[in-house]
N, C-alpha and C. Protein backbone atom coordinates (compact mmCIF):
# COMPACT_ATOMS: atom_id res chain seq x y z
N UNK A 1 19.91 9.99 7.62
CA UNK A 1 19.21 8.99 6.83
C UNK A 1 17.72 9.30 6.85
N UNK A 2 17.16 9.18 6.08
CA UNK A 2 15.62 9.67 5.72
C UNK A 2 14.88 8.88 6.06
N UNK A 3 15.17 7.51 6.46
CA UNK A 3 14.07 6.29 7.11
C UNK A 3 14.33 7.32 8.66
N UNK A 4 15.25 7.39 9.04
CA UNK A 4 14.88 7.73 10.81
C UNK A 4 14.87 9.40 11.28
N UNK A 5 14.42 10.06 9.85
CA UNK A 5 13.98 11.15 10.11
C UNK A 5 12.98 11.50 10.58
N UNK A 6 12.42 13.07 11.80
CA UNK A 6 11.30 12.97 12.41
C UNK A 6 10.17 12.90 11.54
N UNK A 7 8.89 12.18 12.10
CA UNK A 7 7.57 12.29 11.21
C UNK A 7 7.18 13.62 11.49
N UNK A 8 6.62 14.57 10.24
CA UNK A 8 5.72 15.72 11.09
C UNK A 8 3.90 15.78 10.64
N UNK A 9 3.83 15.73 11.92
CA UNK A 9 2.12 14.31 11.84
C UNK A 9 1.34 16.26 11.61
N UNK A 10 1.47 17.00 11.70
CA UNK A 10 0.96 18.18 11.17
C UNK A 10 -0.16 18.14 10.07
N UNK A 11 -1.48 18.52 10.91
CA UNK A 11 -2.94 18.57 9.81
C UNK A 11 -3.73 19.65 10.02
N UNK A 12 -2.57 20.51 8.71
CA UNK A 12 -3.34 22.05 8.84
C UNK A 12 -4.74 21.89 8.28
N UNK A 13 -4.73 22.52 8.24
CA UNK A 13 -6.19 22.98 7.04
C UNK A 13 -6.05 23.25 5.47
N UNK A 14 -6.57 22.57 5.28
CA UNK A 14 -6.64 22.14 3.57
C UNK A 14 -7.24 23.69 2.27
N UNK A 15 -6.47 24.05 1.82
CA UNK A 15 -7.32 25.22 1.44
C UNK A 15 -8.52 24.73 0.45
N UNK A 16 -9.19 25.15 0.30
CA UNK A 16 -10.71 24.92 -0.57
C UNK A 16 -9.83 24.89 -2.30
N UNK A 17 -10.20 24.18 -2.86
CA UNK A 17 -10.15 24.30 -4.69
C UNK A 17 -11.84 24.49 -5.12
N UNK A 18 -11.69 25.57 -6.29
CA UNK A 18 -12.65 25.42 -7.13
C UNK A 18 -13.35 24.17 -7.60
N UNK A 19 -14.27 24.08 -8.17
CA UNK A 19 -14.92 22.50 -8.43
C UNK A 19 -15.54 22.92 -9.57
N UNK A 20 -15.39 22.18 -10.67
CA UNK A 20 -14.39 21.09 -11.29
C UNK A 20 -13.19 21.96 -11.30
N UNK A 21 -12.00 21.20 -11.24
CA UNK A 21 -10.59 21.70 -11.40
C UNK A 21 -10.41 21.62 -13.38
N UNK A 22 -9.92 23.09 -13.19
CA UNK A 22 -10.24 23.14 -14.66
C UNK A 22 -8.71 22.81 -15.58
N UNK A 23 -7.34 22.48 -15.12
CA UNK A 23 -6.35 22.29 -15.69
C UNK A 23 -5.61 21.32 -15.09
N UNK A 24 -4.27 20.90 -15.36
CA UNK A 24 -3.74 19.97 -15.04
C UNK A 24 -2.81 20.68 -13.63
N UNK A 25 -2.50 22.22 -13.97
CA UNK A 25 -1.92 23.00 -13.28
C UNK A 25 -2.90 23.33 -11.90
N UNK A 26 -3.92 23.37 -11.79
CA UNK A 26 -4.85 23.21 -10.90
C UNK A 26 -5.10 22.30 -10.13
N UNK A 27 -4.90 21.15 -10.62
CA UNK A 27 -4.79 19.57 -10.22
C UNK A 27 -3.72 19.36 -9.46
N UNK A 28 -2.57 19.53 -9.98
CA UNK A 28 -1.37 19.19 -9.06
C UNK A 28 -1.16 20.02 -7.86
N UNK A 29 -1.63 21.39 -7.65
CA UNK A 29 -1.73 22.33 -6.73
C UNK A 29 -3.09 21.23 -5.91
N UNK A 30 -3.89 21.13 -6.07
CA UNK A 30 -4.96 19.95 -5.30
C UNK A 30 -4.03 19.25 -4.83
N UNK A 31 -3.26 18.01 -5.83
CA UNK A 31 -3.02 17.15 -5.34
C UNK A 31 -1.84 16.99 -4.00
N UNK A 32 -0.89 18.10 -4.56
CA UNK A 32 0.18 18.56 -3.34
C UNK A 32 -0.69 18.73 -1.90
N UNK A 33 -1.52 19.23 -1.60
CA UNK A 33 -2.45 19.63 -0.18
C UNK A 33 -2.95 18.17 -0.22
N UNK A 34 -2.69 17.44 -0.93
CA UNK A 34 -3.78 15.34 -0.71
C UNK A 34 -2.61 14.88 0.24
N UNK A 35 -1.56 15.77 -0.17
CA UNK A 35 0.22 14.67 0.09
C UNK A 35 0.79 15.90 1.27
N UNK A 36 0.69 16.64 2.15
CA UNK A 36 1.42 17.19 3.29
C UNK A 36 1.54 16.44 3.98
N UNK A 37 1.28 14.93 4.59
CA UNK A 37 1.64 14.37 5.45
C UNK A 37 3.40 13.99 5.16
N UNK A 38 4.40 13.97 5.72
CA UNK A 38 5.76 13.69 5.42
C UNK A 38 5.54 11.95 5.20
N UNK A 39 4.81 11.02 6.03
CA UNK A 39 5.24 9.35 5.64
C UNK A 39 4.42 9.77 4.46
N UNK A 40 3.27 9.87 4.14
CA UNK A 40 2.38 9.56 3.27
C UNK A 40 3.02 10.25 1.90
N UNK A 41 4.11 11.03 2.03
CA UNK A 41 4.87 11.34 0.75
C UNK A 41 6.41 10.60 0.60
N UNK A 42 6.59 9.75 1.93
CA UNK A 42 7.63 8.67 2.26
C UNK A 42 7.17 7.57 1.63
N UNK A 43 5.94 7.16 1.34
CA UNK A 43 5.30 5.88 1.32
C UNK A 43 5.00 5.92 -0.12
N UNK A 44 4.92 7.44 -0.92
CA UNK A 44 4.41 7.24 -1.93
C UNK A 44 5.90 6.98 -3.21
N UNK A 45 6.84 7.79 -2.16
CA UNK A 45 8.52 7.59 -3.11
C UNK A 45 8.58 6.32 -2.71
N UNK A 46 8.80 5.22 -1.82
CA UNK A 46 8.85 3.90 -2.25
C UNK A 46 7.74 3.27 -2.57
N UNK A 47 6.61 3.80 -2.69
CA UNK A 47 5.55 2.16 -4.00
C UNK A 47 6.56 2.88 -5.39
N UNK A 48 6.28 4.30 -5.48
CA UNK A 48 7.22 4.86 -6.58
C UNK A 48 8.19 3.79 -7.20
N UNK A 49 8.99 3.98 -6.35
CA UNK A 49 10.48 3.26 -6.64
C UNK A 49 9.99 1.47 -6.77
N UNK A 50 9.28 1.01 -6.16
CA UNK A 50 9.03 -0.29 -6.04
C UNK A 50 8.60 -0.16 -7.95
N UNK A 51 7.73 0.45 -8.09
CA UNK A 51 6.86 0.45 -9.20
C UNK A 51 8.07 0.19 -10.68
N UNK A 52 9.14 1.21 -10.34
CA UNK A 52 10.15 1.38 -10.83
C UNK A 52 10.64 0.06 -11.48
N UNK A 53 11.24 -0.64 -9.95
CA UNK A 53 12.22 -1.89 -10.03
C UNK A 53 11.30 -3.00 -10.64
N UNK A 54 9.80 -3.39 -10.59
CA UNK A 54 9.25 -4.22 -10.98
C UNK A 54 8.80 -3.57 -13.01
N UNK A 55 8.94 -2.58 -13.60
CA UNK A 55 8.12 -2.31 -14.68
C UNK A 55 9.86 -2.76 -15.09
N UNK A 56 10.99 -2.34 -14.38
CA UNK A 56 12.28 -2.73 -15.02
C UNK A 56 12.57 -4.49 -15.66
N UNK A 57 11.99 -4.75 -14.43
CA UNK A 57 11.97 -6.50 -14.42
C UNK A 57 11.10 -6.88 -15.34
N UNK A 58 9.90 -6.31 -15.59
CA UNK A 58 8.98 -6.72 -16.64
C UNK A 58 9.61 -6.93 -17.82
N UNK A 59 10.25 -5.32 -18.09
CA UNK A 59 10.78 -5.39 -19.55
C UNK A 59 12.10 -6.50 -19.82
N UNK A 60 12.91 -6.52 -18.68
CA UNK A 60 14.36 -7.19 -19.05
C UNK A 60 13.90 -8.81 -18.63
N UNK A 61 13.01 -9.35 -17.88
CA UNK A 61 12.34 -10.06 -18.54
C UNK A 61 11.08 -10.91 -19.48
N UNK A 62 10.98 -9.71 -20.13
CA UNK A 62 9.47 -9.92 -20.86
C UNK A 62 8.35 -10.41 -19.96
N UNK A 63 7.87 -10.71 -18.68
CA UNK A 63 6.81 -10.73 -18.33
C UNK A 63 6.02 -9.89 -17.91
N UNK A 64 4.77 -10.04 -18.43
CA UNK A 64 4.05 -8.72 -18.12
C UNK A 64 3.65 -8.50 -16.37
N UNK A 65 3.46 -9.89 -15.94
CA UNK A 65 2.84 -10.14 -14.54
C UNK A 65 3.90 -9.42 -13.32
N UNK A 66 4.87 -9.13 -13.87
CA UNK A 66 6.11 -7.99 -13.09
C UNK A 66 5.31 -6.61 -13.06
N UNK A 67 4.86 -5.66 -14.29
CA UNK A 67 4.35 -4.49 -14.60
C UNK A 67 3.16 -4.41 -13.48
N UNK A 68 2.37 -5.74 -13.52
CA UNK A 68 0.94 -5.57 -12.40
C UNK A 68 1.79 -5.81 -11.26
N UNK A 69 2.89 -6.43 -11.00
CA UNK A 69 2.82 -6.30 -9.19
C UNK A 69 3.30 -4.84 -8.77
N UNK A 70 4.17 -3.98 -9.82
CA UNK A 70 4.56 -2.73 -9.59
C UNK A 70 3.57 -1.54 -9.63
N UNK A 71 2.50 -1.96 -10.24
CA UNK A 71 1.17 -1.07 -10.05
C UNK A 71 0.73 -1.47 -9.16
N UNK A 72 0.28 -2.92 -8.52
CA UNK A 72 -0.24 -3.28 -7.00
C UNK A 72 0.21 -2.67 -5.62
N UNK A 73 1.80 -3.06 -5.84
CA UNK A 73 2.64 -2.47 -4.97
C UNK A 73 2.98 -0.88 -4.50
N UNK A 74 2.78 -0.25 -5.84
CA UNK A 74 3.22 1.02 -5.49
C UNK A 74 1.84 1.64 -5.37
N UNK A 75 0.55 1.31 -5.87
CA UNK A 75 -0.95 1.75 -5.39
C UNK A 75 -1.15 1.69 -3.49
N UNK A 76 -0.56 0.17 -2.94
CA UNK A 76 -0.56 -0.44 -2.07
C UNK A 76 -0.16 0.54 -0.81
N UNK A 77 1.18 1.18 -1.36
CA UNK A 77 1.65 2.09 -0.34
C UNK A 77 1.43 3.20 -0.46
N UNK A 78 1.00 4.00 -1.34
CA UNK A 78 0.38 5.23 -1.08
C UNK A 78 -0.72 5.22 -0.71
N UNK A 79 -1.49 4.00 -0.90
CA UNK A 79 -2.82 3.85 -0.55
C UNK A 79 -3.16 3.81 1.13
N UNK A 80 -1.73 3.17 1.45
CA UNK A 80 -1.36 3.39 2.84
C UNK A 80 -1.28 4.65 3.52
N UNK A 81 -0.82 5.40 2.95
CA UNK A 81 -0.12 6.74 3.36
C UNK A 81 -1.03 7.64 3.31
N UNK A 82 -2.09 7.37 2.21
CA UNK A 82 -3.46 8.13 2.92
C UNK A 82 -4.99 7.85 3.52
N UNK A 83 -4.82 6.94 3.73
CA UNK A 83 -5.64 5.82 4.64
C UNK A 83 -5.40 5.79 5.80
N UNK A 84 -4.07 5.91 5.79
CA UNK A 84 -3.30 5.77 7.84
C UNK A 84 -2.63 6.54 7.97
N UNK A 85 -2.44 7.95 7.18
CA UNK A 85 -1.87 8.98 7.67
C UNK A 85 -2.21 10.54 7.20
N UNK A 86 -2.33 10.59 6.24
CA UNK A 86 -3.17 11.96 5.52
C UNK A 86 -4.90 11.41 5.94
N UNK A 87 -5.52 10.57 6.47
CA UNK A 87 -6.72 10.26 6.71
C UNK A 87 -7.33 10.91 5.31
N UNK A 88 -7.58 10.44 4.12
CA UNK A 88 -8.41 11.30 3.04
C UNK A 88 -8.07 9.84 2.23
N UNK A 89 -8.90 10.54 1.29
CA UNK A 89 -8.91 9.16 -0.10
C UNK A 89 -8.43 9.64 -1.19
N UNK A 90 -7.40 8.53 -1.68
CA UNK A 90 -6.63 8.72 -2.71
C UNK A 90 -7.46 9.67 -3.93
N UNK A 91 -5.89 10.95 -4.32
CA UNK A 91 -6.91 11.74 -5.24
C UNK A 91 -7.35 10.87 -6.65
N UNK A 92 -6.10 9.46 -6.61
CA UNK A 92 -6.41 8.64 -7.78
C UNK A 92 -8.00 8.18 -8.12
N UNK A 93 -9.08 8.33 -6.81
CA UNK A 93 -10.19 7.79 -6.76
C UNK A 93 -11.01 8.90 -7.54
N UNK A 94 -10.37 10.86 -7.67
CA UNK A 94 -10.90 11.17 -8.45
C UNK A 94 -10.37 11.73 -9.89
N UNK A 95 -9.31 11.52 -9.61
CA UNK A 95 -8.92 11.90 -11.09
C UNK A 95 -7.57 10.76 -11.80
N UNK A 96 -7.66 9.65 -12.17
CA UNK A 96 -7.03 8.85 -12.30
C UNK A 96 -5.86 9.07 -12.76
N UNK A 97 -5.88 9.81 -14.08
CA UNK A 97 -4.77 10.03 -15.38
C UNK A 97 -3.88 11.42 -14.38
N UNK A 98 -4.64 12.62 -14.05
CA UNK A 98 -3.66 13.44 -13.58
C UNK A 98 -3.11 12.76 -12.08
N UNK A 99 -3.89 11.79 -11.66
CA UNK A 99 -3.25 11.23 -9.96
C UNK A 99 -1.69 10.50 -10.55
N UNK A 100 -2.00 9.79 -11.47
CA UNK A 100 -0.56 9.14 -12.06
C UNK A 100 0.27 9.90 -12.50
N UNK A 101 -0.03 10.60 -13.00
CA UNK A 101 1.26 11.67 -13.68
C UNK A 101 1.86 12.33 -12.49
N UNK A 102 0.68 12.61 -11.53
CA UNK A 102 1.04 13.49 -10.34
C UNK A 102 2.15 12.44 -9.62
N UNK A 103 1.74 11.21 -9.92
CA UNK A 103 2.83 10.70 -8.93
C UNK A 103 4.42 10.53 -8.99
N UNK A 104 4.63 10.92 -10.34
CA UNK A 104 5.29 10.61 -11.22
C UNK A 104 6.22 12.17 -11.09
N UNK A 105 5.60 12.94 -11.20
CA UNK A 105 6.16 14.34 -11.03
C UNK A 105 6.31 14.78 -9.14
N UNK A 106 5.69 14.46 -8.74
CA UNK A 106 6.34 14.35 -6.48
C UNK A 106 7.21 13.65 -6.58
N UNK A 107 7.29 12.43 -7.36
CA UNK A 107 8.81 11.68 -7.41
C UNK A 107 9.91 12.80 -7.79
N UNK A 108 9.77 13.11 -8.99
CA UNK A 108 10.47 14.25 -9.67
C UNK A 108 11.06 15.71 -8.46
N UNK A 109 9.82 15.93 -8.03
CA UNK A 109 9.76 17.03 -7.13
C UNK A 109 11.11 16.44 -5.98
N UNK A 110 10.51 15.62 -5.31
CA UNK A 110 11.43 15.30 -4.17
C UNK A 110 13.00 14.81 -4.79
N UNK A 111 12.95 14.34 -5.65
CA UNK A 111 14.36 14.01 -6.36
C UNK A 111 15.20 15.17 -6.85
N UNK A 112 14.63 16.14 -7.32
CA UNK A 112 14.95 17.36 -7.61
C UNK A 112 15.55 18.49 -6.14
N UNK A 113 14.92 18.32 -5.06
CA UNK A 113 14.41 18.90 -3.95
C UNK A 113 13.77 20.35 -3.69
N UNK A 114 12.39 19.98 -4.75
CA UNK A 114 11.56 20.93 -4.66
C UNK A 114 10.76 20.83 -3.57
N UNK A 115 10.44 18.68 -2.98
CA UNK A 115 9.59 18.70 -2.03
C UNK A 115 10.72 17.60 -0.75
N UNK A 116 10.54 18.16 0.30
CA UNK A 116 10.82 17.68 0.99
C UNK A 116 10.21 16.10 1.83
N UNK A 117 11.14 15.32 2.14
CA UNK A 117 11.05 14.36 2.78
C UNK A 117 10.77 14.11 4.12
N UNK A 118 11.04 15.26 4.72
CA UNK A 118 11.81 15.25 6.26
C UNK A 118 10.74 16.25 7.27
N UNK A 119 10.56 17.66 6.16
CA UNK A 119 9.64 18.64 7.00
C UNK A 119 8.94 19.64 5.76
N UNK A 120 7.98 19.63 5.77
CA UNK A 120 7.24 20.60 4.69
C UNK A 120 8.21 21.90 4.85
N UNK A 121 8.62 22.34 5.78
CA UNK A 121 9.53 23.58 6.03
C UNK A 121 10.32 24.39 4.93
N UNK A 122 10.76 22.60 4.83
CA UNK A 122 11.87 22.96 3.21
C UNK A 122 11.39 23.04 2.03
N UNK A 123 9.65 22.56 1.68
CA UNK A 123 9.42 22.60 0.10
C UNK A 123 10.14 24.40 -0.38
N UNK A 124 10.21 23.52 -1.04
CA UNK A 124 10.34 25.34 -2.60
C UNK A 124 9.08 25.17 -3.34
N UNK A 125 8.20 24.58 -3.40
CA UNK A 125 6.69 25.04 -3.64
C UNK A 125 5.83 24.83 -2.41
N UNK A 126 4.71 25.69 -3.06
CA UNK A 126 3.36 25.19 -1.88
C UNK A 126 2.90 24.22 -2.52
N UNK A 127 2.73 23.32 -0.85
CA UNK A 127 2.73 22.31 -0.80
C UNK A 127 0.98 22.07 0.42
């Protein structure tokens, strides 16, 4: 089960990116090195999924005030995950539009199992 899998609290060294990041493909290679902590990519698949179940509820019942608690909520816990565990600040603080998509595609990644849950060991990309 993936809740009582080991944490691996592991804080290599971050490789340097160019400045300004000039593509979207550049960006997500950034943003993967924001997310090596294993909770802080645990924390970001459930605001994910939270984000999910509340934009669902919005639509099936027309309120919009569902859509904001699933952006609160799922900001909430990744915001966690690198605040109290990747120690760094959300890359959303610098690049908004590719931080969302990015989050959207690590969901993808780990659902797929390009990125691992459990131990960076297993990504099939660098991570």
């Amino acid at each position: 089960m993936i809740v009582n899998a080991p944490v691996n609290f592991n804080h290599e060294a971050q490789p340097e990116f160019e400045l300004p990041i000039k593509n979207y493909q550049e960006f997500y290679r950034f943003y993967l090195t924001e997310h090596r902590n294993i909770m802080s990519r645990r924390l970001h698949v459930v605001g994910s999924s939270i984000g999910i179940y509340f934009f669902s509820k919005a639509i099936h019942k027309k309120q919009a005030k569902y859509a904001l608690y699933g952006l609160v909520s799922g900001y909430a816990c990744a915001w966690v995950g690198h605040f109290v565990f990747e120690k760094n600040k959300p890359a959303s603080f610098k690049q908004p539009l590719y931080s969302f998509i990015s989050d959207w595609r690590m969901l993808s990644d780990v659902a797929t199992g390009r990125l691992s849950l459990i131990d960076r060991k297993h990504d099939k990309i660098p991570s």
